[in-house]
C-alpha atoms as a PDB file:
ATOM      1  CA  UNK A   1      61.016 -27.361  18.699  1.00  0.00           C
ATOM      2  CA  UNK A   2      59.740 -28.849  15.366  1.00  0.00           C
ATOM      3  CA  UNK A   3      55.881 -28.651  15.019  1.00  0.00           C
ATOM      4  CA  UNK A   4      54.090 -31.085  12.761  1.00  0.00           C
ATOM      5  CA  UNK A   5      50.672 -31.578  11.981  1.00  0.00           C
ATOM      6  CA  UNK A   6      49.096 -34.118  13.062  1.00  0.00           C
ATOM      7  CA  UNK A   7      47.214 -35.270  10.125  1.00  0.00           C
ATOM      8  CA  UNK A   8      49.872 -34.691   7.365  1.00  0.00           C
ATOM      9  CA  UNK A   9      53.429 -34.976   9.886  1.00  0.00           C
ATOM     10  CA  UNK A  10      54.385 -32.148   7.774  1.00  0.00           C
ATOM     11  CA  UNK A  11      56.392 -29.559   9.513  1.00  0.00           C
ATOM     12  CA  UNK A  12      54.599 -26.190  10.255  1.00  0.00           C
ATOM     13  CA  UNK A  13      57.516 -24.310  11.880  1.00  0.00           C
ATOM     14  CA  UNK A  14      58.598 -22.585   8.287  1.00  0.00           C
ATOM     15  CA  UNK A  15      55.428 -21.824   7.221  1.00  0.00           C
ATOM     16  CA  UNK A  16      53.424 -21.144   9.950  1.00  0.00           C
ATOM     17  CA  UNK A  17      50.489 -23.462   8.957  1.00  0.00           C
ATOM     18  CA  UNK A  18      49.699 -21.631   5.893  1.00  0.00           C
ATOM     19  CA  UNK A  19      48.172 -23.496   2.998  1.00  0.00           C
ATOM     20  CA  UNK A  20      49.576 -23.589  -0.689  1.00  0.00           C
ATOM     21  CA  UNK A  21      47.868 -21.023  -2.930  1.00  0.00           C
ATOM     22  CA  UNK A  22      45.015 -22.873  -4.705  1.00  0.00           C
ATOM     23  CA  UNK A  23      44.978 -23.090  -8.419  1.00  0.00           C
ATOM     24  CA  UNK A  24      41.879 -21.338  -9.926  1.00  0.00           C
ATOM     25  CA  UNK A  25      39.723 -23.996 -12.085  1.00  0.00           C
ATOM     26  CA  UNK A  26      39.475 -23.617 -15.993  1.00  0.00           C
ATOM     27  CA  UNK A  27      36.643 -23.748 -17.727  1.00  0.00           C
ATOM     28  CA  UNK A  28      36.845 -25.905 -20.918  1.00  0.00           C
ATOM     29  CA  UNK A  29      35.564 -24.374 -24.014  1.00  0.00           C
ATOM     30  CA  UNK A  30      35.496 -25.513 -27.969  1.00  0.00           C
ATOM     31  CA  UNK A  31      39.159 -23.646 -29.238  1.00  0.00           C
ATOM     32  CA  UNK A  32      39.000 -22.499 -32.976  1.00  0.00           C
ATOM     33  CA  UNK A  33      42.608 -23.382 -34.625  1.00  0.00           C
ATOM     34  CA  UNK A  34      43.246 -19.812 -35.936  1.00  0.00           C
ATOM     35  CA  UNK A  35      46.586 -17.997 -37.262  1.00  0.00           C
ATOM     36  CA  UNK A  36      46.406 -16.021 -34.891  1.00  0.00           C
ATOM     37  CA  UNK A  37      48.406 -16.020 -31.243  1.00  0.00           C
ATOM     38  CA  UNK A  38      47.350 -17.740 -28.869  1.00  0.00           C
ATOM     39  CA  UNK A  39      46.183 -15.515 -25.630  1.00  0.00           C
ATOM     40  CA  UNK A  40      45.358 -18.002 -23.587  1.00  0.00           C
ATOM     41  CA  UNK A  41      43.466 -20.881 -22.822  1.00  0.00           C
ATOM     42  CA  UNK A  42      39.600 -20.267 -23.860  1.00  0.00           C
ATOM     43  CA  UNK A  43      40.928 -17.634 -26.411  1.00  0.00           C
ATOM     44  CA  UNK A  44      38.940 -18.172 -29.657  1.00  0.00           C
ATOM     45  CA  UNK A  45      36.155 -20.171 -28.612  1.00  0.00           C
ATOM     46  CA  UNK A  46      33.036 -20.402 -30.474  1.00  0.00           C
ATOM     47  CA  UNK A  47      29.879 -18.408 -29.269  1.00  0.00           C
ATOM     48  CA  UNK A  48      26.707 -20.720 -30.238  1.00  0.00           C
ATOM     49  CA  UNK A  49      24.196 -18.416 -28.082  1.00  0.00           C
ATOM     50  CA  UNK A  50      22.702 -16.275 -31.741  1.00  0.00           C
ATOM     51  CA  UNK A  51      22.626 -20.080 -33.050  1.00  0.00           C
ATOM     52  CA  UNK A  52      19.611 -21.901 -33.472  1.00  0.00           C
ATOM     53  CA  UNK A  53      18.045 -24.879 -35.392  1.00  0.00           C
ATOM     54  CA  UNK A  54      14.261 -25.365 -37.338  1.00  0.00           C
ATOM     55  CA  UNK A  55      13.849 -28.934 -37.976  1.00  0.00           C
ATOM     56  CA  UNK A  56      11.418 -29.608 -40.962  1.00  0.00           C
ATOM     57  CA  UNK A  57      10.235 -32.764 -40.995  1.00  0.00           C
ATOM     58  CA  UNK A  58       6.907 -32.750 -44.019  1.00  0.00           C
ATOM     59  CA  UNK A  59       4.798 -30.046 -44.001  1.00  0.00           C
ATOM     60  CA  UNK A  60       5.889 -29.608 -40.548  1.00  0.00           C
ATOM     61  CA  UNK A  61       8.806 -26.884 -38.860  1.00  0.00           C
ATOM     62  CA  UNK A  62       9.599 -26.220 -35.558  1.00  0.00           C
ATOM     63  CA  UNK A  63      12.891 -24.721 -33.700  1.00  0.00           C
ATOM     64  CA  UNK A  64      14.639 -27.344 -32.122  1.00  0.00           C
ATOM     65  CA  UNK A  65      17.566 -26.515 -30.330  1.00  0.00           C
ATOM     66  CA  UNK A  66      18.856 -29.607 -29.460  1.00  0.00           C
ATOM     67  CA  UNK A  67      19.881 -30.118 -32.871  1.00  0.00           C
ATOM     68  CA  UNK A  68      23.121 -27.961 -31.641  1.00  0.00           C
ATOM     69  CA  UNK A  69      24.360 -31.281 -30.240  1.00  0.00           C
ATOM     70  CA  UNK A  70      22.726 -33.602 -32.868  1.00  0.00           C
ATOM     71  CA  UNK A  71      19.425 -34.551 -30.138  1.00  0.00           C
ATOM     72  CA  UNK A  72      16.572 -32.830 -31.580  1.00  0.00           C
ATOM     73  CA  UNK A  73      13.440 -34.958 -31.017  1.00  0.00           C
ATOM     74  CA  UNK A  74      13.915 -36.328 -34.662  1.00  0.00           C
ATOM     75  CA  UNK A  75      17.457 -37.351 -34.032  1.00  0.00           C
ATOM     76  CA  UNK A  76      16.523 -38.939 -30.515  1.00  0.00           C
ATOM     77  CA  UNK A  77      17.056 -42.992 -30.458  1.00  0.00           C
ATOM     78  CA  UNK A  78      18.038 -42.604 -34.207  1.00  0.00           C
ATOM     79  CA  UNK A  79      21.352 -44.502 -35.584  1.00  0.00           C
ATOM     80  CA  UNK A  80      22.567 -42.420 -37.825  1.00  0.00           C
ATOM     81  CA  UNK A  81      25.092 -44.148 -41.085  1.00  0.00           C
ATOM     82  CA  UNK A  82      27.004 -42.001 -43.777  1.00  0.00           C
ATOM     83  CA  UNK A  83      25.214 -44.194 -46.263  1.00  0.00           C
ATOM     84  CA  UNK A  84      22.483 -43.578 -47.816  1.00  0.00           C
ATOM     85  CA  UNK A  85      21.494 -47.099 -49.111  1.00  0.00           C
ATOM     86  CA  UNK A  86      21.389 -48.477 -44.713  1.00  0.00           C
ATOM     87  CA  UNK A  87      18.193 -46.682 -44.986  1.00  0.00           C
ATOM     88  CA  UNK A  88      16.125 -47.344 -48.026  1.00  0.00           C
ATOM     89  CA  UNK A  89      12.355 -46.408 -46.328  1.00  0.00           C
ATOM     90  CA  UNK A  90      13.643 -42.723 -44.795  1.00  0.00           C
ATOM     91  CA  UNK A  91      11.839 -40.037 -45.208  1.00  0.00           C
ATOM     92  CA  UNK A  92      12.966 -36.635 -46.092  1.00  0.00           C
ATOM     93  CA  UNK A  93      13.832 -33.961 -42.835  1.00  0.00           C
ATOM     94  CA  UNK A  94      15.707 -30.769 -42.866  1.00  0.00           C
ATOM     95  CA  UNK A  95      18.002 -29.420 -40.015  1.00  0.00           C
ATOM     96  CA  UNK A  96      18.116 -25.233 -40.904  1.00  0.00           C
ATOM     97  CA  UNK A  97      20.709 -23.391 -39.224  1.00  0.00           C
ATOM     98  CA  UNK A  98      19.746 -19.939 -38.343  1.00  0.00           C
ATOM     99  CA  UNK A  99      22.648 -17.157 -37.112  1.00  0.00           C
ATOM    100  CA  UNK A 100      20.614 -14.208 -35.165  1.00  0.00           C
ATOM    101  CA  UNK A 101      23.213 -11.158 -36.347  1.00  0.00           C
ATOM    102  CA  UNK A 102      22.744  -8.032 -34.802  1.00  0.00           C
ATOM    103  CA  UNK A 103      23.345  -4.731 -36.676  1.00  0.00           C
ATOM    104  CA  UNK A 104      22.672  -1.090 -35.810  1.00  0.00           C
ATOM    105  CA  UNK A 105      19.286  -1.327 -36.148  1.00  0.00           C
ATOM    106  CA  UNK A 106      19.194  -4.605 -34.028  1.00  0.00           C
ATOM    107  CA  UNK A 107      19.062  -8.068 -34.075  1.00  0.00           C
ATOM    108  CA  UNK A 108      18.257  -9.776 -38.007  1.00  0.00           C
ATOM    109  CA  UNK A 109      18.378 -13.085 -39.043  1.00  0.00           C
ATOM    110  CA  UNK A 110      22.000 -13.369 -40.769  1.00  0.00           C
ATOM    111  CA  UNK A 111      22.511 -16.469 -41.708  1.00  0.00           C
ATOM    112  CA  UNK A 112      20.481 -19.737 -43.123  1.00  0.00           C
ATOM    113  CA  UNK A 113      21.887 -23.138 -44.374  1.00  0.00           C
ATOM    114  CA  UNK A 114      19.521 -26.388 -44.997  1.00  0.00           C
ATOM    115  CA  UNK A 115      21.133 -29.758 -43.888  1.00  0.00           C
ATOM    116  CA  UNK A 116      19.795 -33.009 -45.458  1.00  0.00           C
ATOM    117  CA  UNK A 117      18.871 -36.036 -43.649  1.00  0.00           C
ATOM    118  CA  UNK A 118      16.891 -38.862 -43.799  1.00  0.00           C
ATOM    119  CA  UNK A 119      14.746 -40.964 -40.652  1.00  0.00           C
ATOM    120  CA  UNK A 120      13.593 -44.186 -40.602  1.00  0.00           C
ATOM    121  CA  UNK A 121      11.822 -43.878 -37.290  1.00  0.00           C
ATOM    122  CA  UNK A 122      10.391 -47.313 -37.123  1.00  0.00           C
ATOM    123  CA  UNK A 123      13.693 -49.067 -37.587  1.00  0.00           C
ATOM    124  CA  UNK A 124      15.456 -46.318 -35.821  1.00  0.00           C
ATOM    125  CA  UNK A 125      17.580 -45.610 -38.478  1.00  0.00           C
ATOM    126  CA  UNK A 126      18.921 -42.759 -40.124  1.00  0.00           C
ATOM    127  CA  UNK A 127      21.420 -40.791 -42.723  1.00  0.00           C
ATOM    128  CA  UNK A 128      23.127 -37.509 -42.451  1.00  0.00           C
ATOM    129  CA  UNK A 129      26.632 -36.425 -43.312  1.00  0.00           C
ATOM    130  CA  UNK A 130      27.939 -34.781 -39.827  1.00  0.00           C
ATOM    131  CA  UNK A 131      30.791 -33.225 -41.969  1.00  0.00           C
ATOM    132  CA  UNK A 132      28.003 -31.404 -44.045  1.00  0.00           C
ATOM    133  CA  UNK A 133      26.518 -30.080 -40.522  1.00  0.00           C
ATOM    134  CA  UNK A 134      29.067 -28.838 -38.805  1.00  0.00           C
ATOM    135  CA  UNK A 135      30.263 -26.666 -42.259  1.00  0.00           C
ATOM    136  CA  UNK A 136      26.613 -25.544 -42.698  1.00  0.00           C
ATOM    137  CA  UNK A 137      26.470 -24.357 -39.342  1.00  0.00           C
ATOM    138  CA  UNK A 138      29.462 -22.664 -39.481  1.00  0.00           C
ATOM    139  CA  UNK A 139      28.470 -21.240 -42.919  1.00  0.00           C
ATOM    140  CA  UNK A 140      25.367 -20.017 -40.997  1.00  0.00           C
ATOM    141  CA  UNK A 141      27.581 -18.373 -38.582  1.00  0.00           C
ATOM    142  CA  UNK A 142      29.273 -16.617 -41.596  1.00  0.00           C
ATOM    143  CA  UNK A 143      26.027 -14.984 -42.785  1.00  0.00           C
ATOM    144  CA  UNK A 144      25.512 -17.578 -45.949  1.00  0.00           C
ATOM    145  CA  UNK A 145      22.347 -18.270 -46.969  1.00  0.00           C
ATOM    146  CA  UNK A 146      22.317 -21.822 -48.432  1.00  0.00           C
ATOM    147  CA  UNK A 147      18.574 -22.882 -48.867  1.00  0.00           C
ATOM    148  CA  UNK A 148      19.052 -25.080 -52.036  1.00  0.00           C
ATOM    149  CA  UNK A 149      17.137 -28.433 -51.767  1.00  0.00           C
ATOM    150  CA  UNK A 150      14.406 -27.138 -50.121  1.00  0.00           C
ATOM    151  CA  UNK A 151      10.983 -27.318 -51.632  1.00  0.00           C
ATOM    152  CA  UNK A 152       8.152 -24.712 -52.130  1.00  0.00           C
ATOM    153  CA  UNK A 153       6.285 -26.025 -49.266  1.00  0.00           C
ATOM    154  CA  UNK A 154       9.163 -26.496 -46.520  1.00  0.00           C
ATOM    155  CA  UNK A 155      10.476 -22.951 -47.853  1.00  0.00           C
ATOM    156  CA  UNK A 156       6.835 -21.624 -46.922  1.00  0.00           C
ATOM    157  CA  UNK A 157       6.830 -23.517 -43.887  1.00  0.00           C
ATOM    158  CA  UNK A 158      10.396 -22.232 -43.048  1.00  0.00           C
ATOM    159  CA  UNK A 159       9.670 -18.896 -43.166  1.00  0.00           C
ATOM    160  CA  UNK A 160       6.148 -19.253 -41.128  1.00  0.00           C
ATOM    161  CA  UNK A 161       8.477 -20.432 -38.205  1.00  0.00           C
ATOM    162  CA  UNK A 162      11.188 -17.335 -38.596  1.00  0.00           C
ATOM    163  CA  UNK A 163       8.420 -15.136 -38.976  1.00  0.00           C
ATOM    164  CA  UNK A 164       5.963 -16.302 -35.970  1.00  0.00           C
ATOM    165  CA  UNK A 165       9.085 -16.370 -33.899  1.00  0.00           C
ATOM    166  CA  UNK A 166       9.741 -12.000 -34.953  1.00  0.00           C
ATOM    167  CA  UNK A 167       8.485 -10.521 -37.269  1.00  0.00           C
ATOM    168  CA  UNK A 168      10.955  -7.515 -36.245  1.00  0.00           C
ATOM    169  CA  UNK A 169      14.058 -10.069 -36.826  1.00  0.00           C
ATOM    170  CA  UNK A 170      12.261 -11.101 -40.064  1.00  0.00           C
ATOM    171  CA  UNK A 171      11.604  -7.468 -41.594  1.00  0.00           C
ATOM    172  CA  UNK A 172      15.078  -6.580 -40.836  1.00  0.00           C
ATOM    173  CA  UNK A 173      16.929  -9.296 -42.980  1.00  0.00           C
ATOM    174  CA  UNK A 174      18.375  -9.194 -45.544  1.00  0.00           C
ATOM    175  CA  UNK A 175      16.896  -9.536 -49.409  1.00  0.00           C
ATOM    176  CA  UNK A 176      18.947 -12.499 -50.173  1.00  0.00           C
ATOM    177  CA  UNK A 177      17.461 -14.267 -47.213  1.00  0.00           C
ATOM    178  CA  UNK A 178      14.227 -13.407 -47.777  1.00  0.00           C
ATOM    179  CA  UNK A 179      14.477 -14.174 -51.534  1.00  0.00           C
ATOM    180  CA  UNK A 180      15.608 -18.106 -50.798  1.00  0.00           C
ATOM    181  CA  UNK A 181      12.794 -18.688 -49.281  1.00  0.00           C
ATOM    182  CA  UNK A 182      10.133 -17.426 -52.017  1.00  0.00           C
END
């Protein structure tokens, strides 16, 4: 006798009314291309958690992490171009990237790059170079310090913020970090 079920009509006399094996689900994560082979899906991805972002905008610095995925408060509702001229009345703001290393004696800051953009908040406009981003964050990542365009009192503010954060994770970086932002 040939036993079907009811819902499907598919026959259950060969398999007994067992159910296929279900796939498991994968998780998607950011690949890096790398020379290296490929172990599998996931293998390589990047690991933003020791990442984070001060936004300086004046006088003024805060972290910011949304800046990770370009919506820091500054960058909220803003339009950004590649060219400079589509926003003549921007002011001056600062995305830092700052890599928390850790080392035998614990975690450090590692890395610092300064990214350059400008906001015109009123006409919602604004001008950054993604390219420049995403390589200074990466640089960051590599342990570079990159603090050139900064001025004496976004340096000062800079460090206030890395400092009030911890002070441990401040005394334990290194000299050319600390130097950049004298």
């Amino acid at each position: 006798m040939d036993v079907r079920d009811s819902n499907t009509g598919a026959n259950q006399a060969e398999g007994q009314g067992q159910e296929p094996p279900k796939e498991k689900k994968k998780l998607n994560a950011l690949n890096v291309v790398s020379t290296k082979e490929h172990r599998g899906f996931g293998a390589g991805s990047i690991d933003l958690n020791n990442l984070s972002s001060v936004i300086i905008d004046g006088d003024e610095a805060y972290i910011d992490l949304g800046a990770i995925h370009a919506k820091s408060k500054i960058e909220k509702g803003i339009k950004f171009s590649m060219n400079k001229d589509d926003v003549p009345n921007g002011r001056k703001c600062w995305i830092v990237w700052v890599y928390v290393g850790r080392n035998e004696e614990g975690p450090y800051y590692a890395g610092l790059t300064a990214c350059e953009m400008l906001v015109d908040t009123e006409a919602r406009r604004g001008w950054k170079i993604l390219a420049d981003h995403v390589n200074k964050m990466d640089y960051a990542m590599k342990h570079r310090v990159m603090a050139e365009g900064l001025n004496d009192g976004e340096k000062t503010a800079l460090k206030q913020v890395l400092v009030q954060h911890n002070a441990e994770w401040w005394d334990k970086s290194g000299e050319a970090l600390k130097n950049a932002l004298v």
